[in-house]
N, C-alpha and C. Protein backbone atom coordinates (compact mmCIF):
# COMPACT_ATOMS: atom_id res chain seq x y z
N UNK A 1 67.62 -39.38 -44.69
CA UNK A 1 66.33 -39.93 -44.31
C UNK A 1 65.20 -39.25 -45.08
N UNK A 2 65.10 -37.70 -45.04
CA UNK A 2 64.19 -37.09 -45.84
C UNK A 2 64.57 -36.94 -47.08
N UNK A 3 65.82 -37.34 -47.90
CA UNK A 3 66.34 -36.92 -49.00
C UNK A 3 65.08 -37.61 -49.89
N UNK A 4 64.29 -38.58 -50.02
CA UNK A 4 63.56 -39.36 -50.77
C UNK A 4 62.36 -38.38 -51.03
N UNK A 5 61.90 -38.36 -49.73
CA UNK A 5 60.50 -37.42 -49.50
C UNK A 5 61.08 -36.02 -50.17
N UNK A 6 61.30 -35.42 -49.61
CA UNK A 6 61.62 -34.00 -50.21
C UNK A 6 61.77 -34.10 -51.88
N UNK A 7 62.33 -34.69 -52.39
CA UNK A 7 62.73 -35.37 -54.16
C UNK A 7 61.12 -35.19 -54.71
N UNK A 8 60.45 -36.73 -53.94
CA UNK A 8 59.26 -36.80 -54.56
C UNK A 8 58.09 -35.27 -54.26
N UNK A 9 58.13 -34.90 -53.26
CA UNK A 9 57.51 -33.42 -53.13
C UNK A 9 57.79 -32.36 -54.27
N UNK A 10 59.08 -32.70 -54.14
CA UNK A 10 59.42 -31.57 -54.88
C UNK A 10 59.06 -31.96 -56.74
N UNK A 11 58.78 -33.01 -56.90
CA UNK A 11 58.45 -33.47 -58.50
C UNK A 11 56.83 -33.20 -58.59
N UNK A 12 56.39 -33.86 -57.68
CA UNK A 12 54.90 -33.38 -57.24
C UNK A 12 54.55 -32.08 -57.39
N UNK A 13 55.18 -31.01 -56.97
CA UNK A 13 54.93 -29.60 -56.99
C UNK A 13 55.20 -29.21 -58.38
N UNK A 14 56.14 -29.49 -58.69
CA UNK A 14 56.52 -29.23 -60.67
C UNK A 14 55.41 -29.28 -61.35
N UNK A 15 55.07 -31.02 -61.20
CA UNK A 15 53.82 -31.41 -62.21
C UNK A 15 52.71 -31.37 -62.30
N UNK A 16 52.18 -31.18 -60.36
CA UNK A 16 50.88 -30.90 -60.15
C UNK A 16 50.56 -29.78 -58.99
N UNK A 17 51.40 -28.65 -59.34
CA UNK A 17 51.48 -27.68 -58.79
C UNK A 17 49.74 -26.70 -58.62
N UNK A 18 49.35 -27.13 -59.44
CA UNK A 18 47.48 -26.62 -59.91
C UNK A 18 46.69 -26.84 -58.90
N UNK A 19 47.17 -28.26 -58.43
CA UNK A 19 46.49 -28.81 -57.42
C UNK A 19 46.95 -28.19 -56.02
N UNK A 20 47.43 -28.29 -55.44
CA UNK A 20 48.07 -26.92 -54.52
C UNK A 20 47.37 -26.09 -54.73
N UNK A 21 47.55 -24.80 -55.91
CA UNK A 21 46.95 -23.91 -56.28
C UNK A 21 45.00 -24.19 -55.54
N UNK A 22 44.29 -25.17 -56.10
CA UNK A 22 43.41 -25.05 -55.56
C UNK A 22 42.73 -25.48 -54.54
N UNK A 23 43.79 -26.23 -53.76
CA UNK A 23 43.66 -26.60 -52.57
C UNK A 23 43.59 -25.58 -51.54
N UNK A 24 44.87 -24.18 -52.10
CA UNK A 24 44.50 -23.05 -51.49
C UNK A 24 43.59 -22.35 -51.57
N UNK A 25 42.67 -22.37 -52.28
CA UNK A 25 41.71 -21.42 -53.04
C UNK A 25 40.18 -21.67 -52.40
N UNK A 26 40.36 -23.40 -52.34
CA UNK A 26 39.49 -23.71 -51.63
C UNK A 26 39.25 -23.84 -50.07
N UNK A 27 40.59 -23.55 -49.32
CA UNK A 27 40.54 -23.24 -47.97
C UNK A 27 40.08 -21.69 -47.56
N UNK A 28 40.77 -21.21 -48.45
CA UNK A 28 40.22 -19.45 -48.22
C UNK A 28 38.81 -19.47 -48.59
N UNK A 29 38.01 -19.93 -49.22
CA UNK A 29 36.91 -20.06 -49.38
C UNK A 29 36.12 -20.69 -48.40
N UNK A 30 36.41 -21.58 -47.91
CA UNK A 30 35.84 -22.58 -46.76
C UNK A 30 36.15 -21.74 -45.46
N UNK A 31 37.53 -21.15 -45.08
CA UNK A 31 37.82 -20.54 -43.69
C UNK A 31 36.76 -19.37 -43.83
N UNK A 32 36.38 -18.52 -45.05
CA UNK A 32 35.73 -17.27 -45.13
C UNK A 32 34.50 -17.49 -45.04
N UNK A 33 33.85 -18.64 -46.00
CA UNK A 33 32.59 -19.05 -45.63
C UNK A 33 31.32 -19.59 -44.50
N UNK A 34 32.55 -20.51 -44.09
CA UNK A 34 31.76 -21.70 -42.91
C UNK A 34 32.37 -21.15 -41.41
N UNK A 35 31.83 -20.77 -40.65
CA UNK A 35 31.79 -20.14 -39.47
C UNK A 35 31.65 -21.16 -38.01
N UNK A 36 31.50 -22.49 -38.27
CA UNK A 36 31.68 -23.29 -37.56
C UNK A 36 33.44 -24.30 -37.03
N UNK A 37 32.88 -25.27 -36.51
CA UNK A 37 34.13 -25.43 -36.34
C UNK A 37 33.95 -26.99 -37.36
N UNK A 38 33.03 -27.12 -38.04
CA UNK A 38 32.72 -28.05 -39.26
C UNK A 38 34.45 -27.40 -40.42
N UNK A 39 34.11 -26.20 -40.25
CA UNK A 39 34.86 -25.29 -41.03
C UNK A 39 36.46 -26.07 -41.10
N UNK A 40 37.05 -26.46 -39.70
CA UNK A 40 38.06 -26.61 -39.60
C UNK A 40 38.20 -28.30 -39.85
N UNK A 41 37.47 -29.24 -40.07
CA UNK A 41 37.57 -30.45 -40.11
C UNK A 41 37.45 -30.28 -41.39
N UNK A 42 36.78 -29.32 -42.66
CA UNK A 42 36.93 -30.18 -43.76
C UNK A 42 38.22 -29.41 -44.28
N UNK A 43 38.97 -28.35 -43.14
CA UNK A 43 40.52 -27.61 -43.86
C UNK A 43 41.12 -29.07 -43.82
N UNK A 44 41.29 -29.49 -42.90
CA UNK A 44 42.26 -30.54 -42.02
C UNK A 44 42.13 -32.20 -43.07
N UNK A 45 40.92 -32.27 -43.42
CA UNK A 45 40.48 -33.42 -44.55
C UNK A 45 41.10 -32.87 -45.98
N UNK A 46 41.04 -31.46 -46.21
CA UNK A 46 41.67 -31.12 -47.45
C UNK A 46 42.86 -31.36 -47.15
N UNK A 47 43.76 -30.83 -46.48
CA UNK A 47 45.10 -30.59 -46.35
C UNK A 47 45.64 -31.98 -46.29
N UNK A 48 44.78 -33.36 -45.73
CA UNK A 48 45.53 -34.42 -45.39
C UNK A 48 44.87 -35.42 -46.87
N UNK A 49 44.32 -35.07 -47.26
CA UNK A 49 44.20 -35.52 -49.02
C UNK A 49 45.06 -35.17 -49.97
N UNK A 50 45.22 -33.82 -50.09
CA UNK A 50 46.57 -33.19 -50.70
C UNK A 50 47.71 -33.88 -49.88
N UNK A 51 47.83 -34.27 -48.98
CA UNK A 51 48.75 -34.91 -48.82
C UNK A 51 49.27 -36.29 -49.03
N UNK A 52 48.60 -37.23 -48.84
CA UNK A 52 48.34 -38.69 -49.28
C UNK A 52 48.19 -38.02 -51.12
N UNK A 53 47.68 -37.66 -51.57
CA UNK A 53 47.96 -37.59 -53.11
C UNK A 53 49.28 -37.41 -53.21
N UNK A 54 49.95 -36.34 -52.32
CA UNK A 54 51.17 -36.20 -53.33
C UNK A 54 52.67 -36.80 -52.61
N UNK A 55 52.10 -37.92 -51.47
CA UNK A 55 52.65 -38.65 -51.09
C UNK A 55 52.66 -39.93 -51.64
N UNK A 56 51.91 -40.53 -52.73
CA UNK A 56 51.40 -41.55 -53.62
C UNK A 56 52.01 -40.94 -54.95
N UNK A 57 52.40 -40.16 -55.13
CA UNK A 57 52.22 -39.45 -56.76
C UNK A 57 53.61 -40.39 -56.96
N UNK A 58 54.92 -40.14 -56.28
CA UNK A 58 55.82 -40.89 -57.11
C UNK A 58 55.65 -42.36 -57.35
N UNK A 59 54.90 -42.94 -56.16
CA UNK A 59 54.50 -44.16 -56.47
C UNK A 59 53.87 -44.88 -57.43
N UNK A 60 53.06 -44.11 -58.04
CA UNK A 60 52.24 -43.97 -59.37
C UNK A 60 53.44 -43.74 -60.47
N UNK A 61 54.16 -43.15 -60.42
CA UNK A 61 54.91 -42.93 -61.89
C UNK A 61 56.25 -43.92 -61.83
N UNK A 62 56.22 -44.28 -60.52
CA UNK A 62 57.04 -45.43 -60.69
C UNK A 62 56.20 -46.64 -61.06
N UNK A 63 55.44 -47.05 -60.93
CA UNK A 63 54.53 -48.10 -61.55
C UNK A 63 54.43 -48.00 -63.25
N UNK A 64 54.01 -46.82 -63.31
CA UNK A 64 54.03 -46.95 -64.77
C UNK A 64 55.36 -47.03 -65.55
N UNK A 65 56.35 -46.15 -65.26
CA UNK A 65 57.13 -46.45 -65.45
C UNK A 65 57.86 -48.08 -65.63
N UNK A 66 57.57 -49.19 -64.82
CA UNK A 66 57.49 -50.58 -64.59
C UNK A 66 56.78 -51.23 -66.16
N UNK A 67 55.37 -50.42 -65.97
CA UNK A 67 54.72 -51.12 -67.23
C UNK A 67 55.10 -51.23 -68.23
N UNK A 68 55.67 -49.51 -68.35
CA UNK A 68 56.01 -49.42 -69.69
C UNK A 68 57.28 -50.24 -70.52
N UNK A 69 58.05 -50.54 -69.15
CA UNK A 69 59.13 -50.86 -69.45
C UNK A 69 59.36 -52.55 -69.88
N UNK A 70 58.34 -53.16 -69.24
CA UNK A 70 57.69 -55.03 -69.06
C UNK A 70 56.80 -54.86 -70.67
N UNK A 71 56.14 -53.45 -71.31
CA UNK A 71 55.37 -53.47 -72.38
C UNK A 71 56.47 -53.82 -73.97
N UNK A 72 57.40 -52.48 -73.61
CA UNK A 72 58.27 -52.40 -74.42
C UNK A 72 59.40 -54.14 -74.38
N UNK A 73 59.69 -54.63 -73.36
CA UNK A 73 60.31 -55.86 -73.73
C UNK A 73 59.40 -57.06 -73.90
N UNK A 74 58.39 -57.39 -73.98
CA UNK A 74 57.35 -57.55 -74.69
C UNK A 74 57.06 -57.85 -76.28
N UNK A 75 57.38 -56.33 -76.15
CA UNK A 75 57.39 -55.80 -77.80
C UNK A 75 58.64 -56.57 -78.56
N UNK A 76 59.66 -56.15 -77.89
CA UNK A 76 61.28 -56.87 -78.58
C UNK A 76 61.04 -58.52 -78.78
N UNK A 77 60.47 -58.77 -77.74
CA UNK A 77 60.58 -60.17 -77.84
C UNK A 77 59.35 -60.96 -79.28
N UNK A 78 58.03 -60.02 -79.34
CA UNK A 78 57.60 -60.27 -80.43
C UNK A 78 58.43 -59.93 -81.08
N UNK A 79 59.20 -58.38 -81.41
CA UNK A 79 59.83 -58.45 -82.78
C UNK A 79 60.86 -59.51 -83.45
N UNK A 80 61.57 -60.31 -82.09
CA UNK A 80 62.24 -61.53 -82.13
C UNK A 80 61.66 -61.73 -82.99
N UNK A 81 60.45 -63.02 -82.67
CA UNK A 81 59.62 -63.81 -83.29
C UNK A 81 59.73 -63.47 -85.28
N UNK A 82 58.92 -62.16 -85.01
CA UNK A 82 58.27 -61.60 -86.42
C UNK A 82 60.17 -61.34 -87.71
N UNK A 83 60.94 -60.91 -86.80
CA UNK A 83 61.94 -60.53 -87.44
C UNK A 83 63.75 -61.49 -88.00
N UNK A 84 63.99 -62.37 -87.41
CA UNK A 84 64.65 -63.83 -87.29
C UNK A 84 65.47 -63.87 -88.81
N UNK A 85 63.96 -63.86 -89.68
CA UNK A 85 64.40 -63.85 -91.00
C UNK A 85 65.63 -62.86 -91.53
N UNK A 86 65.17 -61.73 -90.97
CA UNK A 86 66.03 -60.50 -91.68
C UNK A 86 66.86 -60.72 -90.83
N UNK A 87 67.46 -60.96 -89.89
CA UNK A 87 68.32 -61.00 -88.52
C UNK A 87 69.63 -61.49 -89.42
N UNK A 88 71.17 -60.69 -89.32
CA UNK A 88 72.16 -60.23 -89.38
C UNK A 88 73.05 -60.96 -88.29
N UNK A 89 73.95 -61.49 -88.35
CA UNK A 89 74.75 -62.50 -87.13
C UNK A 89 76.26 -62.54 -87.66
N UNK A 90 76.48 -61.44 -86.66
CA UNK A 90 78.43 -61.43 -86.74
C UNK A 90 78.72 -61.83 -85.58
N UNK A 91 80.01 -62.22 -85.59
CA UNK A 91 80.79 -63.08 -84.45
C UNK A 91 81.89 -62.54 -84.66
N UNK A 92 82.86 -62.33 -83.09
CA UNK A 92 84.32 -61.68 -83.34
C UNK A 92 84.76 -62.95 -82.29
N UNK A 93 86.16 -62.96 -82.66
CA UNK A 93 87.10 -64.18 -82.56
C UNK A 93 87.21 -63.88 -81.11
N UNK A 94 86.89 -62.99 -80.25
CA UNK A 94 86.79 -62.97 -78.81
C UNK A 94 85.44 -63.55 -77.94
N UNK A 95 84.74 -64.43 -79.55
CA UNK A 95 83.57 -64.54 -78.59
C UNK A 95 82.05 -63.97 -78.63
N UNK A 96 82.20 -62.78 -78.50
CA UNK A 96 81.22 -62.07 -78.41
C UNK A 96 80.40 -61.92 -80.14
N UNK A 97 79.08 -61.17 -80.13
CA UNK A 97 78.57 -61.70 -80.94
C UNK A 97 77.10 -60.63 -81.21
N UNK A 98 76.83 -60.22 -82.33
CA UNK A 98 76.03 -59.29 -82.43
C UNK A 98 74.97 -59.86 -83.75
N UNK A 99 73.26 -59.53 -83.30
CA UNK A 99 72.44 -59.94 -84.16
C UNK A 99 72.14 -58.47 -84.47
N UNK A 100 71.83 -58.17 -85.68
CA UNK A 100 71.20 -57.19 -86.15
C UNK A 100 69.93 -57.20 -87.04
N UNK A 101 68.80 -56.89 -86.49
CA UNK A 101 67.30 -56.68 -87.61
C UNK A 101 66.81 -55.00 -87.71
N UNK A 102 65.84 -55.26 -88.73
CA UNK A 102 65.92 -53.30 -88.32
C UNK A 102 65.23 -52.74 -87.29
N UNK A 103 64.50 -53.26 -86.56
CA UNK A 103 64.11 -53.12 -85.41
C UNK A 103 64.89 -53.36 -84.02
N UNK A 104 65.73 -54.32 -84.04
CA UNK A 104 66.48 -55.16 -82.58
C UNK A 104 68.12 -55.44 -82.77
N UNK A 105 68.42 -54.95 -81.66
CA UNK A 105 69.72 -55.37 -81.32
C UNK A 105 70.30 -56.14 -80.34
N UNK A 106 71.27 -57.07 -80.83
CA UNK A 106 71.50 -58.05 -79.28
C UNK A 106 72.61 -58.13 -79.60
N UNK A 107 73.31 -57.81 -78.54
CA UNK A 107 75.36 -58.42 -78.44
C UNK A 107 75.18 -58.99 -77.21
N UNK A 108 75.70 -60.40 -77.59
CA UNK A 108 76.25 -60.77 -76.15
C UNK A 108 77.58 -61.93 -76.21
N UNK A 109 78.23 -62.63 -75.12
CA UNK A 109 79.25 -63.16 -75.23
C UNK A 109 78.76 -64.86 -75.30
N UNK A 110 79.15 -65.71 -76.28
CA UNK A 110 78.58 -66.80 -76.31
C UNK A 110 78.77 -68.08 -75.32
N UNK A 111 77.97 -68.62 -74.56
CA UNK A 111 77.67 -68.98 -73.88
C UNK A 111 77.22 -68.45 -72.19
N UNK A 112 77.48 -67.41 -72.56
CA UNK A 112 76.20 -66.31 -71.05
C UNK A 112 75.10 -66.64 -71.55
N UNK A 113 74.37 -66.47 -70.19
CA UNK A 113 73.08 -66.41 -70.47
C UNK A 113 71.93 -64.84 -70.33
N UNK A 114 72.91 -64.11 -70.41
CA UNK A 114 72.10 -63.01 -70.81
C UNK A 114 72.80 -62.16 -72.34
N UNK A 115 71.93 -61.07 -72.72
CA UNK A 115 72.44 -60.64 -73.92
C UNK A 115 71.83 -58.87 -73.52
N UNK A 116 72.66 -58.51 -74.42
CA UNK A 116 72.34 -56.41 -74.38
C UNK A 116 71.34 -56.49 -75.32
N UNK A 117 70.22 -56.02 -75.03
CA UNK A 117 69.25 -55.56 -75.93
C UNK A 117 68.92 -54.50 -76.59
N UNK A 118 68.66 -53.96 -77.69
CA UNK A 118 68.30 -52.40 -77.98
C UNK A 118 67.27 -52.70 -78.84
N UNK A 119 65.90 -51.79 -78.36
CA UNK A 119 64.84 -52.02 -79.39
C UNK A 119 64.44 -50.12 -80.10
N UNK A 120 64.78 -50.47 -81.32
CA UNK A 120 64.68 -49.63 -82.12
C UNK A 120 65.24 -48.40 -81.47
N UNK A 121 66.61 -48.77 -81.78
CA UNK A 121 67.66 -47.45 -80.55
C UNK A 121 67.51 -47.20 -79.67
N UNK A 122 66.59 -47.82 -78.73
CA UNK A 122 66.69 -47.68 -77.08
C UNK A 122 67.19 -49.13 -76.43
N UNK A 123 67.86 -48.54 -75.81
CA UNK A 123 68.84 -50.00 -75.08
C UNK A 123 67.68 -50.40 -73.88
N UNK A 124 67.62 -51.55 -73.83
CA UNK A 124 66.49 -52.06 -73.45
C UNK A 124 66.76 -52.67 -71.68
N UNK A 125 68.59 -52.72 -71.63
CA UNK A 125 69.52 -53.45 -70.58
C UNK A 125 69.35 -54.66 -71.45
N UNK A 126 70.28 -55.90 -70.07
CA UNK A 126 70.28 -56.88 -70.06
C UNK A 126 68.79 -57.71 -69.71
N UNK A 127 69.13 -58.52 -70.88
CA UNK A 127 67.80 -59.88 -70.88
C UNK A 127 68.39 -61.15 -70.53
N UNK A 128 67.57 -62.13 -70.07
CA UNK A 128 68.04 -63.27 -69.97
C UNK A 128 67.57 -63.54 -70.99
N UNK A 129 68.82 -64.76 -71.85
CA UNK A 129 68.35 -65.59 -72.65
C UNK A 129 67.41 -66.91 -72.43
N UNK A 130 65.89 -66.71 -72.17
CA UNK A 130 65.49 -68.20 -72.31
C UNK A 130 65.31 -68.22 -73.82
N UNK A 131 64.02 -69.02 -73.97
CA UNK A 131 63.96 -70.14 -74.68
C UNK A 131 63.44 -69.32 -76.59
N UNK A 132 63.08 -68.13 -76.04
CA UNK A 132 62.69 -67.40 -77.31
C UNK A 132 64.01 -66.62 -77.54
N UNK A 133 64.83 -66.53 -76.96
CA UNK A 133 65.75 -65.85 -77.68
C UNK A 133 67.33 -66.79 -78.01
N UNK A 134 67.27 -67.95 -77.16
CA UNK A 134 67.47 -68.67 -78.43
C UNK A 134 67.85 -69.27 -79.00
N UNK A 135 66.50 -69.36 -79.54
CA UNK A 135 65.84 -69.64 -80.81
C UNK A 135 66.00 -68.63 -81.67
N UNK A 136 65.83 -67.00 -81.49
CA UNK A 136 66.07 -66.09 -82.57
C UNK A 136 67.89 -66.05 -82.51
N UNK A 137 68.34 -66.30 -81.65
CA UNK A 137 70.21 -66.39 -82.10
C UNK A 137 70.43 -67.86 -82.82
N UNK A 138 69.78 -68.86 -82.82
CA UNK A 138 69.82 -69.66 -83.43
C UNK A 138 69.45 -69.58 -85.25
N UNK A 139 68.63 -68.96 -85.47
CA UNK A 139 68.02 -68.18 -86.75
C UNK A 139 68.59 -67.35 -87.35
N UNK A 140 69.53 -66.35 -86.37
CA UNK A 140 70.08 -65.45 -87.00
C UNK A 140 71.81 -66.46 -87.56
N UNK A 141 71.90 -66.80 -86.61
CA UNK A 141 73.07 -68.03 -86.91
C UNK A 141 73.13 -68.58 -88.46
N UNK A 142 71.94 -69.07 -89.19
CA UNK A 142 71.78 -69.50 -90.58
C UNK A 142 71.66 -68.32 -91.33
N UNK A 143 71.24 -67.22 -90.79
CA UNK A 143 71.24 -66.56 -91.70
C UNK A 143 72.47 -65.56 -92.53
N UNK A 144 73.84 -66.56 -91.69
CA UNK A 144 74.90 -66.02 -91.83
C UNK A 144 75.76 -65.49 -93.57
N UNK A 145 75.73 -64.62 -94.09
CA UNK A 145 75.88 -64.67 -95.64
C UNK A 145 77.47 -65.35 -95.89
């Protein structure tokens, strides 16, 4: 149940351990300073900010993480487009079937509708084949020597 929480805490503390750092710095300052009981509502507002931050933090790097990943296939799929020409198309008698450009890689088995992607040596997973890709297995197809 806590295995999740504890994970993300514990990545939180790695990366933004500073923040902690002056979250403490600024309570000892505030408990030493302010002599009211104002004193103890803005500990209790610090402590529950530092908390919602670093209860949000993995949430945040999982998002980006998302972007980056929707940016980069994106990218492949322009390089489709831009690259077709140079595109490389072997076929093995089992079927399966590999385009090669110097940027993109695709093997997949012919007639699935998805294919393995790798853009510029990072495997990208499985894509579905719509309608732009193909069209670039169709391209690479003529460009058979």
């Amino acid at each position: 149940m806590f295995e999740g929480f504890t994970d993300q805490w514990a990545v939180f503390l790695q990366e933004r351990w500073f923040v902690i750092v002056g979250a403490i710095i600024v309570l000892l300052i505030i408990i030493n300073l302010v002599k009211t009981v104002l004193k103890w509502i803005i500990v209790l507002g610090l402590i529950a900010a530092v908390f919602f931050y670093g209860a949000d933090y993995i949430g945040g790097l999982k998002d980006l993480g998302t972007e980056v990943a929707a940016t980069v296939k994106a990218e492949a799929l322009k390089s489709m487009a831009g690259e077709a020409k140079k595109a490389t198309y072997e076929s093995s008698a089992d079927g399966t079937y590999k385009i090669i450009t110097p940027n993109l890689e695709l093997q997949g088995q012919a007639g699935s509708n998805e294919v393995e992607v790798s853009f510029r040596g990072q495997s990208l997973g499985k894509m579905k084949v719509d309608e732009t890709v193909k069209t670039f297995i169709e391209s690479a197809k003529m460009n058979i020597n």
